[in-house]
PDB file of N, CA and C in Angstrom:
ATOM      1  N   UNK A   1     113.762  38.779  90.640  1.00  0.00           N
ATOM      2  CA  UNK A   1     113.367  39.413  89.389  1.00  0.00           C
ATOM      3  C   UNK A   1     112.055  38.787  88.924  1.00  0.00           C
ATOM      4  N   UNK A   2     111.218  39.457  88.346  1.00  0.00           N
ATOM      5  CA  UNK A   2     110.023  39.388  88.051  1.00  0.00           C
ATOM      6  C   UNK A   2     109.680  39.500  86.503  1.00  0.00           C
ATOM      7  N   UNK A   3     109.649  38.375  85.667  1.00  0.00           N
ATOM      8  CA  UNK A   3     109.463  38.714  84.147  1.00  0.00           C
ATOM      9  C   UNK A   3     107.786  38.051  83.590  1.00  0.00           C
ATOM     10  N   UNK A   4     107.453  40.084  82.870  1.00  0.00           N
ATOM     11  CA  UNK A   4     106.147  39.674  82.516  1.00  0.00           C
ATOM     12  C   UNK A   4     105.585  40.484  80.743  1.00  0.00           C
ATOM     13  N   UNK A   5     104.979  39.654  80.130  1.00  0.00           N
ATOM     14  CA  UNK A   5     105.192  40.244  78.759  1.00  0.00           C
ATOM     15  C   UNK A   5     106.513  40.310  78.246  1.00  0.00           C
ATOM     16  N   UNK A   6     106.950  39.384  78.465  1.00  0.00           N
ATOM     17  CA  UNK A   6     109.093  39.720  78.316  1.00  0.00           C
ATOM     18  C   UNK A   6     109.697  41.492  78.893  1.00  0.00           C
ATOM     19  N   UNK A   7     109.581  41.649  80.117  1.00  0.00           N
ATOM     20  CA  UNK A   7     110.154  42.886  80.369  1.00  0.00           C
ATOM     21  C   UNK A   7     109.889  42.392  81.772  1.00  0.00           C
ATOM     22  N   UNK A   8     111.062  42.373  82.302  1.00  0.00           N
ATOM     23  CA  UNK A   8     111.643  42.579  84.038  1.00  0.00           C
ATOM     24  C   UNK A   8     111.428  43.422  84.693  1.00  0.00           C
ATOM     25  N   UNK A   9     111.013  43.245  85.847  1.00  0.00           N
ATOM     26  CA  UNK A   9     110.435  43.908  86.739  1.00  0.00           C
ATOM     27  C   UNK A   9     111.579  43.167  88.244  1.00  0.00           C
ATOM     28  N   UNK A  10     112.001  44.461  88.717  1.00  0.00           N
ATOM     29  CA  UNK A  10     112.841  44.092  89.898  1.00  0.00           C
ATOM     30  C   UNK A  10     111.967  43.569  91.042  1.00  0.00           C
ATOM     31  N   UNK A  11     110.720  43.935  91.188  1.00  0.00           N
ATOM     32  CA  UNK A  11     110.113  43.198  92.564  1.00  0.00           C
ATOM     33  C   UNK A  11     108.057  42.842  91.749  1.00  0.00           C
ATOM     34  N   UNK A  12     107.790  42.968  92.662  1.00  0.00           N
ATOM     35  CA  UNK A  12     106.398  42.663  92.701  1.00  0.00           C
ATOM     36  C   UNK A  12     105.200  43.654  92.310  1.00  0.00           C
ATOM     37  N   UNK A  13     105.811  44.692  92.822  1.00  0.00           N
ATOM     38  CA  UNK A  13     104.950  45.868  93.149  1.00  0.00           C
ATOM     39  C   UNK A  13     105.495  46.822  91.954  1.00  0.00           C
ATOM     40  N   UNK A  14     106.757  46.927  91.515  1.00  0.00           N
ATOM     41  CA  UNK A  14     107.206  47.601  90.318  1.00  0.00           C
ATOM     42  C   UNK A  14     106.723  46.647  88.986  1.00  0.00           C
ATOM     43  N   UNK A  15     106.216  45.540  88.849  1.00  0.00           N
ATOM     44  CA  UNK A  15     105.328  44.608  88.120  1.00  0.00           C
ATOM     45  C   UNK A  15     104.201  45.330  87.928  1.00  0.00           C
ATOM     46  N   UNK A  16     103.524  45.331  89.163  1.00  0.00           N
ATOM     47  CA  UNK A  16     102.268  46.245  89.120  1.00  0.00           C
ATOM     48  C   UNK A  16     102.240  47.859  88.654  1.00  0.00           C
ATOM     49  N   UNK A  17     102.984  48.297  89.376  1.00  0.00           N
ATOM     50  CA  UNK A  17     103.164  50.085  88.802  1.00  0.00           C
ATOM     51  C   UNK A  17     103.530  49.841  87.093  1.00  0.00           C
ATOM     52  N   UNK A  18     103.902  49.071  87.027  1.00  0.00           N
ATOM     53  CA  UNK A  18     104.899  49.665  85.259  1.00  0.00           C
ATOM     54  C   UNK A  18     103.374  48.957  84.489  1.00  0.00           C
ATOM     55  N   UNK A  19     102.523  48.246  84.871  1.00  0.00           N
ATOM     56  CA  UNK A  19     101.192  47.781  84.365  1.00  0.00           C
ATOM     57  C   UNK A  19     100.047  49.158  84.345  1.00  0.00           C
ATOM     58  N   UNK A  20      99.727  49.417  85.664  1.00  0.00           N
ATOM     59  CA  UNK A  20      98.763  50.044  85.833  1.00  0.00           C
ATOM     60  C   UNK A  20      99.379  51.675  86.345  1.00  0.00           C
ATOM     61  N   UNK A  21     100.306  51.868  86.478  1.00  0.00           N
ATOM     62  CA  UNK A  21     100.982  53.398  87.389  1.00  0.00           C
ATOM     63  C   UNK A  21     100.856  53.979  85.771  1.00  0.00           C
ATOM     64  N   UNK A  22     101.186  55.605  86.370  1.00  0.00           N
ATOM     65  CA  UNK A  22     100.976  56.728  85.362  1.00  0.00           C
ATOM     66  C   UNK A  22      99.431  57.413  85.771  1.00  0.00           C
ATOM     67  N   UNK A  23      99.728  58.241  85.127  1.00  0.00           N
ATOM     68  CA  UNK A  23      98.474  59.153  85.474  1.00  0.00           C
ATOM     69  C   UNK A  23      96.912  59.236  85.257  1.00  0.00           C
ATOM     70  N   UNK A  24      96.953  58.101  84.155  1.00  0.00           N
ATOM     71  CA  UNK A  24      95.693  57.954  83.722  1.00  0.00           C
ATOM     72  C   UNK A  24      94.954  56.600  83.293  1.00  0.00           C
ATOM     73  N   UNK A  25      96.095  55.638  83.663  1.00  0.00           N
ATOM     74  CA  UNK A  25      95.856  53.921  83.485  1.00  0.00           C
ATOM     75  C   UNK A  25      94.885  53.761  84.767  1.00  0.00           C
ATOM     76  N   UNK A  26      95.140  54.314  85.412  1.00  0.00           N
ATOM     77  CA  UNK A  26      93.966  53.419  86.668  1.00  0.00           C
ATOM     78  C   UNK A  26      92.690  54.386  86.448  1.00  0.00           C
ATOM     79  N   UNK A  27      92.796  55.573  85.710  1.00  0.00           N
ATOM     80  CA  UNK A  27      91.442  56.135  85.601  1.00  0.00           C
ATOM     81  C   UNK A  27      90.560  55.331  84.728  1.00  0.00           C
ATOM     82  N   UNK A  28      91.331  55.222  83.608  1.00  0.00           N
ATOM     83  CA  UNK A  28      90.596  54.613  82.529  1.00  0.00           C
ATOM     84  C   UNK A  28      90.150  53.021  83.154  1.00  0.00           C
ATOM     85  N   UNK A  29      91.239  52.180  84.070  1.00  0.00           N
ATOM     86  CA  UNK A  29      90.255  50.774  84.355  1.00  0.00           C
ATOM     87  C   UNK A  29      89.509  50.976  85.143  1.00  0.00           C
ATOM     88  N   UNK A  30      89.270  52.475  86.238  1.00  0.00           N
ATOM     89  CA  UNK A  30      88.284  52.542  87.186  1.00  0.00           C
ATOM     90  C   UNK A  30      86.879  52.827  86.112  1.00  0.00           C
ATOM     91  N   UNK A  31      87.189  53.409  84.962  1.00  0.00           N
ATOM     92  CA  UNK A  31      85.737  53.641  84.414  1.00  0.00           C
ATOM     93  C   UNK A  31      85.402  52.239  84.273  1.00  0.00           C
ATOM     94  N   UNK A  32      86.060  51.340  83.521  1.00  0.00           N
ATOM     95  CA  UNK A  32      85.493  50.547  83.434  1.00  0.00           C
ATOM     96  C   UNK A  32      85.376  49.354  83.442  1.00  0.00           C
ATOM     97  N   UNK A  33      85.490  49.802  85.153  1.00  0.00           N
ATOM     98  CA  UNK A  33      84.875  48.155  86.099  1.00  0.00           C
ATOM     99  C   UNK A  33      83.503  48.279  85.799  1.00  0.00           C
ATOM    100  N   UNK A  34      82.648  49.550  85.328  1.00  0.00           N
ATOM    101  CA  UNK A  34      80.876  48.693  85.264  1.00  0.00           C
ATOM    102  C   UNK A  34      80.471  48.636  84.030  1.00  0.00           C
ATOM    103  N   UNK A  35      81.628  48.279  82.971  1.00  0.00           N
ATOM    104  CA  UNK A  35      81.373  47.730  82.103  1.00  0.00           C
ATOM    105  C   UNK A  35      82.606  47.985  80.585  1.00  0.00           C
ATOM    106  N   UNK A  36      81.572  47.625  79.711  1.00  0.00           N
ATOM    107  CA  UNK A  36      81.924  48.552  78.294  1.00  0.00           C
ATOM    108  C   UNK A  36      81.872  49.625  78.010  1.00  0.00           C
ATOM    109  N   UNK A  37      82.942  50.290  77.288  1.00  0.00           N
ATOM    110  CA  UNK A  37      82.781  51.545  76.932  1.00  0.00           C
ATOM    111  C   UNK A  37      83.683  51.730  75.657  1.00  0.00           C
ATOM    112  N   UNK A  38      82.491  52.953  74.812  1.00  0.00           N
ATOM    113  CA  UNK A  38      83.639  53.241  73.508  1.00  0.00           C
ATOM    114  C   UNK A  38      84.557  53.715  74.085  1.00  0.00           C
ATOM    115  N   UNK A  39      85.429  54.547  72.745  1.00  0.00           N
ATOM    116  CA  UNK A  39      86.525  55.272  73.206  1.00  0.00           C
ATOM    117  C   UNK A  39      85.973  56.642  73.077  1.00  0.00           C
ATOM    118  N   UNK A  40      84.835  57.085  72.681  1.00  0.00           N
ATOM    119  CA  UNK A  40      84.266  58.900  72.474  1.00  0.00           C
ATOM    120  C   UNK A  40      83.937  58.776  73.993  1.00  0.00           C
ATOM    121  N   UNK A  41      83.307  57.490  74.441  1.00  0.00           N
ATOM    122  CA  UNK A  41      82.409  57.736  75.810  1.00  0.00           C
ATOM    123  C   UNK A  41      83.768  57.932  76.838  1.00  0.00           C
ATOM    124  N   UNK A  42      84.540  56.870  76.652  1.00  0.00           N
ATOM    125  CA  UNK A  42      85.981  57.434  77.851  1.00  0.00           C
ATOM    126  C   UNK A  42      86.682  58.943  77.910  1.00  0.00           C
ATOM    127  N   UNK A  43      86.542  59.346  76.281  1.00  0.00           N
ATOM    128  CA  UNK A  43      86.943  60.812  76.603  1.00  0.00           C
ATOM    129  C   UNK A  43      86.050  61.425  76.834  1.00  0.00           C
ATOM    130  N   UNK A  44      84.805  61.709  77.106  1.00  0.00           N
ATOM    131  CA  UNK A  44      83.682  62.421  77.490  1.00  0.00           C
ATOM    132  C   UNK A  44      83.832  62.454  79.059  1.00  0.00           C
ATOM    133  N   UNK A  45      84.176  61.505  79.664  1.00  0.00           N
ATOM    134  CA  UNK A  45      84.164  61.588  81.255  1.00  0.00           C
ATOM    135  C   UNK A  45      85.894  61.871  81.410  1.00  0.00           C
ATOM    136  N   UNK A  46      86.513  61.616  80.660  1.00  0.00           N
ATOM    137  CA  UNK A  46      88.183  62.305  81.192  1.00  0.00           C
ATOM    138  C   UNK A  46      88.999  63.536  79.860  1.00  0.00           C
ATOM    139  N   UNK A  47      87.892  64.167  80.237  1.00  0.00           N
ATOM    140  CA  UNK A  47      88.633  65.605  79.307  1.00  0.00           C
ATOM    141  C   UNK A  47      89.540  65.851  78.929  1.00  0.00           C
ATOM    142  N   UNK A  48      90.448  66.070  80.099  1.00  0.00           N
ATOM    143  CA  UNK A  48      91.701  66.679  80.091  1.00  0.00           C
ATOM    144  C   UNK A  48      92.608  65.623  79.914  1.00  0.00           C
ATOM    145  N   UNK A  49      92.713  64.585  78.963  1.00  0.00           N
ATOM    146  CA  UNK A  49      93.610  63.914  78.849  1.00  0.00           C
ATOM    147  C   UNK A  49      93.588  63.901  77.031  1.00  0.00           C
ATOM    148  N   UNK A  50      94.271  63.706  76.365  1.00  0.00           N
ATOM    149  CA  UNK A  50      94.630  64.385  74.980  1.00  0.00           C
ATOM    150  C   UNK A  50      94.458  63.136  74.494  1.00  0.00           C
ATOM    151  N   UNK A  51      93.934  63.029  73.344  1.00  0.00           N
ATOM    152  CA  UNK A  51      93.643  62.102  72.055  1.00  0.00           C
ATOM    153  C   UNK A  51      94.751  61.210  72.533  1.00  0.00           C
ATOM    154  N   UNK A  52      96.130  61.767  72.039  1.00  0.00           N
ATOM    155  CA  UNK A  52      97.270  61.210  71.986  1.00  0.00           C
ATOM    156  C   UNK A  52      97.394  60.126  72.986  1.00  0.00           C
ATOM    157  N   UNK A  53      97.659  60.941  74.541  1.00  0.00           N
ATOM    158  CA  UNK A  53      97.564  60.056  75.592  1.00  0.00           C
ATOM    159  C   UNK A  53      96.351  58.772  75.847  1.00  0.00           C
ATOM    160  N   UNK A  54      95.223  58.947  75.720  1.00  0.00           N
ATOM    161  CA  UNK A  54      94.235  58.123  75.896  1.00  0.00           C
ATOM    162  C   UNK A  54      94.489  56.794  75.006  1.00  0.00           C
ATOM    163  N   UNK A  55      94.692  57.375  73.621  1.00  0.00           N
ATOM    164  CA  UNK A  55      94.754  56.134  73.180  1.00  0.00           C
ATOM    165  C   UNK A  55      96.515  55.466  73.168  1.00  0.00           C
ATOM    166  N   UNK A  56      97.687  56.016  73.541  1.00  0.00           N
ATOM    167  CA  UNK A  56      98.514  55.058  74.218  1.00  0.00           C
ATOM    168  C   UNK A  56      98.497  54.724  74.967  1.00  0.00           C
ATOM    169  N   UNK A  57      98.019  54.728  76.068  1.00  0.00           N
ATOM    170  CA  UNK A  57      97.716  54.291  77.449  1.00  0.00           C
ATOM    171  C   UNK A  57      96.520  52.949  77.528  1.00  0.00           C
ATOM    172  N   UNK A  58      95.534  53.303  76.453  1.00  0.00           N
ATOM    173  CA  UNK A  58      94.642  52.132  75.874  1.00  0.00           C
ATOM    174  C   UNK A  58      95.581  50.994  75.167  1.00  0.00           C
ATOM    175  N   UNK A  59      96.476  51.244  74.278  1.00  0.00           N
ATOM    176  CA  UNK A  59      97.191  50.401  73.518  1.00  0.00           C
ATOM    177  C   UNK A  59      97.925  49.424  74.501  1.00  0.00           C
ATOM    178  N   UNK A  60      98.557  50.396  75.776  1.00  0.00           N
ATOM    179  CA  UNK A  60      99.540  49.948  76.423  1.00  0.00           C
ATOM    180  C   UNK A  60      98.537  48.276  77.267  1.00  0.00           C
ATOM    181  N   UNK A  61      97.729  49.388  77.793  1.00  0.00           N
ATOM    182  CA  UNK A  61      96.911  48.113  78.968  1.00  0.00           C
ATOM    183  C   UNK A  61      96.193  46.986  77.858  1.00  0.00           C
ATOM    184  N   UNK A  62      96.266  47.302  76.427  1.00  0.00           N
ATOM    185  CA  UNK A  62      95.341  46.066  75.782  1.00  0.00           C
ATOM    186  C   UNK A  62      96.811  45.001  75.491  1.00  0.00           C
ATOM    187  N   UNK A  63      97.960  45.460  75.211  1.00  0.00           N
ATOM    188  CA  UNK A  63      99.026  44.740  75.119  1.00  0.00           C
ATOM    189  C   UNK A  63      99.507  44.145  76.567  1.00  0.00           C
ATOM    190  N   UNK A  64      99.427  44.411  77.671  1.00  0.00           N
ATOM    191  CA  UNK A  64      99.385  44.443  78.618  1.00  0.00           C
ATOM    192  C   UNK A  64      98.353  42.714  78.767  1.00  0.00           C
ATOM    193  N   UNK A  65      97.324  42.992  78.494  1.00  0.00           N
ATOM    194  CA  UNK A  65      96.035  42.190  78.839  1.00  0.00           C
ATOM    195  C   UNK A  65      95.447  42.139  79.373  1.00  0.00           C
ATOM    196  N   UNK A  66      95.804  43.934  80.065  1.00  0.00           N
ATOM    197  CA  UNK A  66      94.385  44.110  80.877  1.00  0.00           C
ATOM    198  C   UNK A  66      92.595  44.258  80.118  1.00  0.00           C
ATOM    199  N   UNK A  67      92.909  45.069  79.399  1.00  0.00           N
ATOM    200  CA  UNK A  67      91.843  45.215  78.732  1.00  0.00           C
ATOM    201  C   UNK A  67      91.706  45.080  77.267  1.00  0.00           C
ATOM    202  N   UNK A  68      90.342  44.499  77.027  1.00  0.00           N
ATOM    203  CA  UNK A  68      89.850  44.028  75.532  1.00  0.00           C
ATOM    204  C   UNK A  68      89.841  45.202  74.884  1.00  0.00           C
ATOM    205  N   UNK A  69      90.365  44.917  73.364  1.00  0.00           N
ATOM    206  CA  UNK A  69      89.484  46.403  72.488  1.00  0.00           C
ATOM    207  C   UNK A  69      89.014  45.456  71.190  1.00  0.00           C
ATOM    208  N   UNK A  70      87.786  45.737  70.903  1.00  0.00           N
ATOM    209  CA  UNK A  70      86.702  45.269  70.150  1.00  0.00           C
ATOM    210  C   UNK A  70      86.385  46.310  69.113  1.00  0.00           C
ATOM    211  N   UNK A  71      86.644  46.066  68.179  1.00  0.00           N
ATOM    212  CA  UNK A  71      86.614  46.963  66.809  1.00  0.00           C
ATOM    213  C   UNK A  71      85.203  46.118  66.030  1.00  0.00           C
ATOM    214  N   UNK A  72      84.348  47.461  65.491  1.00  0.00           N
ATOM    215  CA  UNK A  72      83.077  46.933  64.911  1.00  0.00           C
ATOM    216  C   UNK A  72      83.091  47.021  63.727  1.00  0.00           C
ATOM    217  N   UNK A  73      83.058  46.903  62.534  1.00  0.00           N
ATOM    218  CA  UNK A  73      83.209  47.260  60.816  1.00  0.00           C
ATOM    219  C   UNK A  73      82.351  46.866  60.370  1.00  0.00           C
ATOM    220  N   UNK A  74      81.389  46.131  60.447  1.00  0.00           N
ATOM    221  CA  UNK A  74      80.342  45.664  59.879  1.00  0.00           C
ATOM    222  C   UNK A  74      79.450  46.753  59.113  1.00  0.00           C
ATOM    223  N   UNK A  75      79.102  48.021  59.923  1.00  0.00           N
ATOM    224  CA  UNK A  75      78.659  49.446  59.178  1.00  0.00           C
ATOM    225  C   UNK A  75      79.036  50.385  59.783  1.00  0.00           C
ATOM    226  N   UNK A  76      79.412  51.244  58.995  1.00  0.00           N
ATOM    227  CA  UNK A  76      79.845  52.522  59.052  1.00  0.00           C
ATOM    228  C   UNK A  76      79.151  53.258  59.908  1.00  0.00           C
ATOM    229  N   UNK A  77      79.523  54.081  61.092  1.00  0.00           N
ATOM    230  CA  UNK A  77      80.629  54.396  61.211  1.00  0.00           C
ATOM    231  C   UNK A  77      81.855  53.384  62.431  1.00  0.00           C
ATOM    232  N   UNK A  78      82.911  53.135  62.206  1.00  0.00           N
ATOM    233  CA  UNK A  78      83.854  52.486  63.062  1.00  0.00           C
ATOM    234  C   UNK A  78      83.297  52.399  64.420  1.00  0.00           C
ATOM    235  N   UNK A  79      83.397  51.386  65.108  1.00  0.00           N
ATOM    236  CA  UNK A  79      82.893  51.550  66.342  1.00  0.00           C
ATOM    237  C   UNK A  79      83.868  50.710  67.310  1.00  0.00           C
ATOM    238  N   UNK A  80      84.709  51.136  68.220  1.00  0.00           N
ATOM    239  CA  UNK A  80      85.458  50.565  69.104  1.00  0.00           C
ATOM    240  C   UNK A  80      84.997  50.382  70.508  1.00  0.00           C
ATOM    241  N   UNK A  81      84.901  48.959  70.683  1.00  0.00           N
ATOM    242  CA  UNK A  81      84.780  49.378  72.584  1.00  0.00           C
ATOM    243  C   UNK A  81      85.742  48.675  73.564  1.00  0.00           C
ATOM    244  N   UNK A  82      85.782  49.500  74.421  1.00  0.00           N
ATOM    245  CA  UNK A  82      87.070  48.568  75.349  1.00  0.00           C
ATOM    246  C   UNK A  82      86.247  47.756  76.841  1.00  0.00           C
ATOM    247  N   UNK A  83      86.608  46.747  77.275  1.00  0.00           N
ATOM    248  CA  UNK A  83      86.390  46.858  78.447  1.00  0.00           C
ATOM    249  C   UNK A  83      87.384  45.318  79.398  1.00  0.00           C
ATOM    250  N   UNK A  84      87.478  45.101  80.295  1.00  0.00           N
ATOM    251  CA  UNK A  84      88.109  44.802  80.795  1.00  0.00           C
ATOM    252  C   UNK A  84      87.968  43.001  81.063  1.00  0.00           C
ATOM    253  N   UNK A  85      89.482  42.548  80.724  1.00  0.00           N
ATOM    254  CA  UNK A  85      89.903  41.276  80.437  1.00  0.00           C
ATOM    255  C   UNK A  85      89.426  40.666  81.554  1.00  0.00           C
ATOM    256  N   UNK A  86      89.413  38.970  82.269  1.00  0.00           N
ATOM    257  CA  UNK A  86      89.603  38.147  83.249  1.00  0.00           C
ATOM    258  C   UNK A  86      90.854  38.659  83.881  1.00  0.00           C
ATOM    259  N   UNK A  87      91.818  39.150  83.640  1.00  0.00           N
ATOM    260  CA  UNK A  87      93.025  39.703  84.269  1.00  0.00           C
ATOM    261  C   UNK A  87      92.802  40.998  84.972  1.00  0.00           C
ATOM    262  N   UNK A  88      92.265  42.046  84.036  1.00  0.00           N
ATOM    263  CA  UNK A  88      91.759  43.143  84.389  1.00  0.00           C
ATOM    264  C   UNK A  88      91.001  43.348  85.364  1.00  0.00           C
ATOM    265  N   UNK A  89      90.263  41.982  85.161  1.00  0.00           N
ATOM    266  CA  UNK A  89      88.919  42.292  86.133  1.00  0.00           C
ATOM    267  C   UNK A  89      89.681  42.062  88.052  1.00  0.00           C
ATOM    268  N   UNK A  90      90.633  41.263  87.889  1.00  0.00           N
ATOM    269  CA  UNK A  90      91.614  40.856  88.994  1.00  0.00           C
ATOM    270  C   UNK A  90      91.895  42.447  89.614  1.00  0.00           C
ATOM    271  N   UNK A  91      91.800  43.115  89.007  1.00  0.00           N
ATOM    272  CA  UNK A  91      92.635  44.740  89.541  1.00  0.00           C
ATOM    273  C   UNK A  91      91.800  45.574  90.313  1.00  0.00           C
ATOM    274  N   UNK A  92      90.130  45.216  90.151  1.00  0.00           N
ATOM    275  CA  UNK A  92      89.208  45.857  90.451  1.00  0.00           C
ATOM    276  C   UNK A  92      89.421  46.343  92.199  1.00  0.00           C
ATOM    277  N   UNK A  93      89.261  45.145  93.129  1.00  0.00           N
ATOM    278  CA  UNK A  93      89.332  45.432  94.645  1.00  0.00           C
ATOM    279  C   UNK A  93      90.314  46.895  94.363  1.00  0.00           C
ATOM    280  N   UNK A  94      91.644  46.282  93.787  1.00  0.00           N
ATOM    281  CA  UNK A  94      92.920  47.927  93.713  1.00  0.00           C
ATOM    282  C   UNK A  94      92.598  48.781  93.729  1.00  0.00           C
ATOM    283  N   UNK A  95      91.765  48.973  92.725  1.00  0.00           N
ATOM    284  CA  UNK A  95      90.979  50.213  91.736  1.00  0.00           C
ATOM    285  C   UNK A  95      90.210  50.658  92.565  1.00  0.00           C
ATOM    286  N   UNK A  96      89.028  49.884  93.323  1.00  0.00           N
ATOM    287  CA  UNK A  96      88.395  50.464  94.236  1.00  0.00           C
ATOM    288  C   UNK A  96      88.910  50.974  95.331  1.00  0.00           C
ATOM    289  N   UNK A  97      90.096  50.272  95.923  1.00  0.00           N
ATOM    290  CA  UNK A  97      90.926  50.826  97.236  1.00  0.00           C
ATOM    291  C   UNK A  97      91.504  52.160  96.966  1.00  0.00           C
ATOM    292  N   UNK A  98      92.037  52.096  95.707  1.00  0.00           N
ATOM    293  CA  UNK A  98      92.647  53.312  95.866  1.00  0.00           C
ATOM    294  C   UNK A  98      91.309  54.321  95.490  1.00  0.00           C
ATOM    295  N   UNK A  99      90.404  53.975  94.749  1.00  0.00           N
ATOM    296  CA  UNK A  99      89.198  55.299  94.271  1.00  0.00           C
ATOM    297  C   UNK A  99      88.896  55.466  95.949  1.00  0.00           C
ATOM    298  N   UNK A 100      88.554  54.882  97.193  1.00  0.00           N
ATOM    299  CA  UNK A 100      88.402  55.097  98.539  1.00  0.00           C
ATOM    300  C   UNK A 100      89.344  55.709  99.197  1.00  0.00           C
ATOM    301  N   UNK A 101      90.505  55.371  99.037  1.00  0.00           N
ATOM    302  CA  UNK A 101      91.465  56.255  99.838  1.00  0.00           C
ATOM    303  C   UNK A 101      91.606  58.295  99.443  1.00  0.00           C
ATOM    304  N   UNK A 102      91.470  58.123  97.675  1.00  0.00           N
ATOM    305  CA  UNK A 102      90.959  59.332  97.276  1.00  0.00           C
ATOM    306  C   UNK A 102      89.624  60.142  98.150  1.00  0.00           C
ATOM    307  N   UNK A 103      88.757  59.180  98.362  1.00  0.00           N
ATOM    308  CA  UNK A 103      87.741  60.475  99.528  1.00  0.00           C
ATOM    309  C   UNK A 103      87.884  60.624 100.361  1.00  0.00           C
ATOM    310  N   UNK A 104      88.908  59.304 100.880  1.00  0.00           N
ATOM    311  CA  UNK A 104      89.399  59.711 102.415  1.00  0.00           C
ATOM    312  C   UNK A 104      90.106  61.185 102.530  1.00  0.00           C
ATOM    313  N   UNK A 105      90.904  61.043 101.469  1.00  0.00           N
ATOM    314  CA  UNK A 105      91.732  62.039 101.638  1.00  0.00           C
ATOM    315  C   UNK A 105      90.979  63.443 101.491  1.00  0.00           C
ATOM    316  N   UNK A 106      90.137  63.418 100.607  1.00  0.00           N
ATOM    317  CA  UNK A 106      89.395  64.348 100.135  1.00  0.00           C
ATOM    318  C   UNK A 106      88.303  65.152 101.403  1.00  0.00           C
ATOM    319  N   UNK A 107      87.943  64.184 102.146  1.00  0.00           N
ATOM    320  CA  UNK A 107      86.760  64.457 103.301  1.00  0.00           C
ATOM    321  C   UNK A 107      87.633  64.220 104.638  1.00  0.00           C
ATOM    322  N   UNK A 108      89.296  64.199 104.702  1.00  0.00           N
ATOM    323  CA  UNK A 108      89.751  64.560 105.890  1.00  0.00           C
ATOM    324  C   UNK A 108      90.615  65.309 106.134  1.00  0.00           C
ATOM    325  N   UNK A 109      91.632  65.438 104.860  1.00  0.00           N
ATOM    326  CA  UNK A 109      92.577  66.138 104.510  1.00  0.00           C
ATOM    327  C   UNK A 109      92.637  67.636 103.784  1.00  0.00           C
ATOM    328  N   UNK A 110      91.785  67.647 103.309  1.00  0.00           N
ATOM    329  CA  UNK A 110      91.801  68.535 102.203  1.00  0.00           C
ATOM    330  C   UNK A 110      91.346  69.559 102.991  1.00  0.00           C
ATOM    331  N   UNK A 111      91.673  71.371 102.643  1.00  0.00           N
ATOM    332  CA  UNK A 111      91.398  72.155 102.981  1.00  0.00           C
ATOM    333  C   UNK A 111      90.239  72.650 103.257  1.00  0.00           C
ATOM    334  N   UNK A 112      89.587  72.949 104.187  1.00  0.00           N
ATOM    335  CA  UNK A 112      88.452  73.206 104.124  1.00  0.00           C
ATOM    336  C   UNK A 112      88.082  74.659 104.419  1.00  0.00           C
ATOM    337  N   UNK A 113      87.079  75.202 103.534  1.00  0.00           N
ATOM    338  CA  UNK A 113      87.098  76.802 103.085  1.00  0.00           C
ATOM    339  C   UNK A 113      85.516  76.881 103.955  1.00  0.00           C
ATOM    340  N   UNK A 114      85.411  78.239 104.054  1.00  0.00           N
ATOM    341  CA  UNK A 114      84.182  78.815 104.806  1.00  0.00           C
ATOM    342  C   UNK A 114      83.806  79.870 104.023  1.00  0.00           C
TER     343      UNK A 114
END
């Protein structure tokens, strides 16, 4: 058994999935391995993912400790940016393996039309 953030994890790899798995946690740390980013700029490059979702999935990985969120107040208007912890940054090789296996699949697998 595997205990992290106080919540058990039966092996190693279900540690990892219940961190980073779901549909849109590894999108959001693949944006940003090259850096900072608000939260208008993360939904600008992932559309189709709903207010709602983006920012639980942000909440989740900042409780998590993957990633920082940096709130600005000093002047108006609010300014948030997220980007990725010393922990986070640990995930990157992942992030990249799997963003590579995606073109593999894409440039060997995938249907190809004429």
């Amino acid at each position: 058994m595997h205990t992290y953030k106080g919540k058990e994890y039966p092996c190693c790899t279900s540690l990892t999935m219940g961190i980073i798995g779901g549909k849109w946690k590894t999108v959001i740390l693949y944006h940003l391995i090259d850096g900072t980013l608000r939260y208008n700029e993360l939904r600008k490059i992932m559309p189709t993912v709903t207010e709602r979702t983006l920012s639980l999935q942000l909440k989740n990985l900042e409780e998590d400790g993957i990633i920082n969120r940096k709130v600005y107040t000093t002047k108006p208007p609010l300014k948030v940016e997220y980007s990725l912890t010393d922990l986070g940054k640990t995930l990157i090789p992942i992030l990249q393996s799997i963003a590579n296996w995606g073109d593999f699949v894409v440039e060997n697998y995938s249907a190809k039309t004429v």
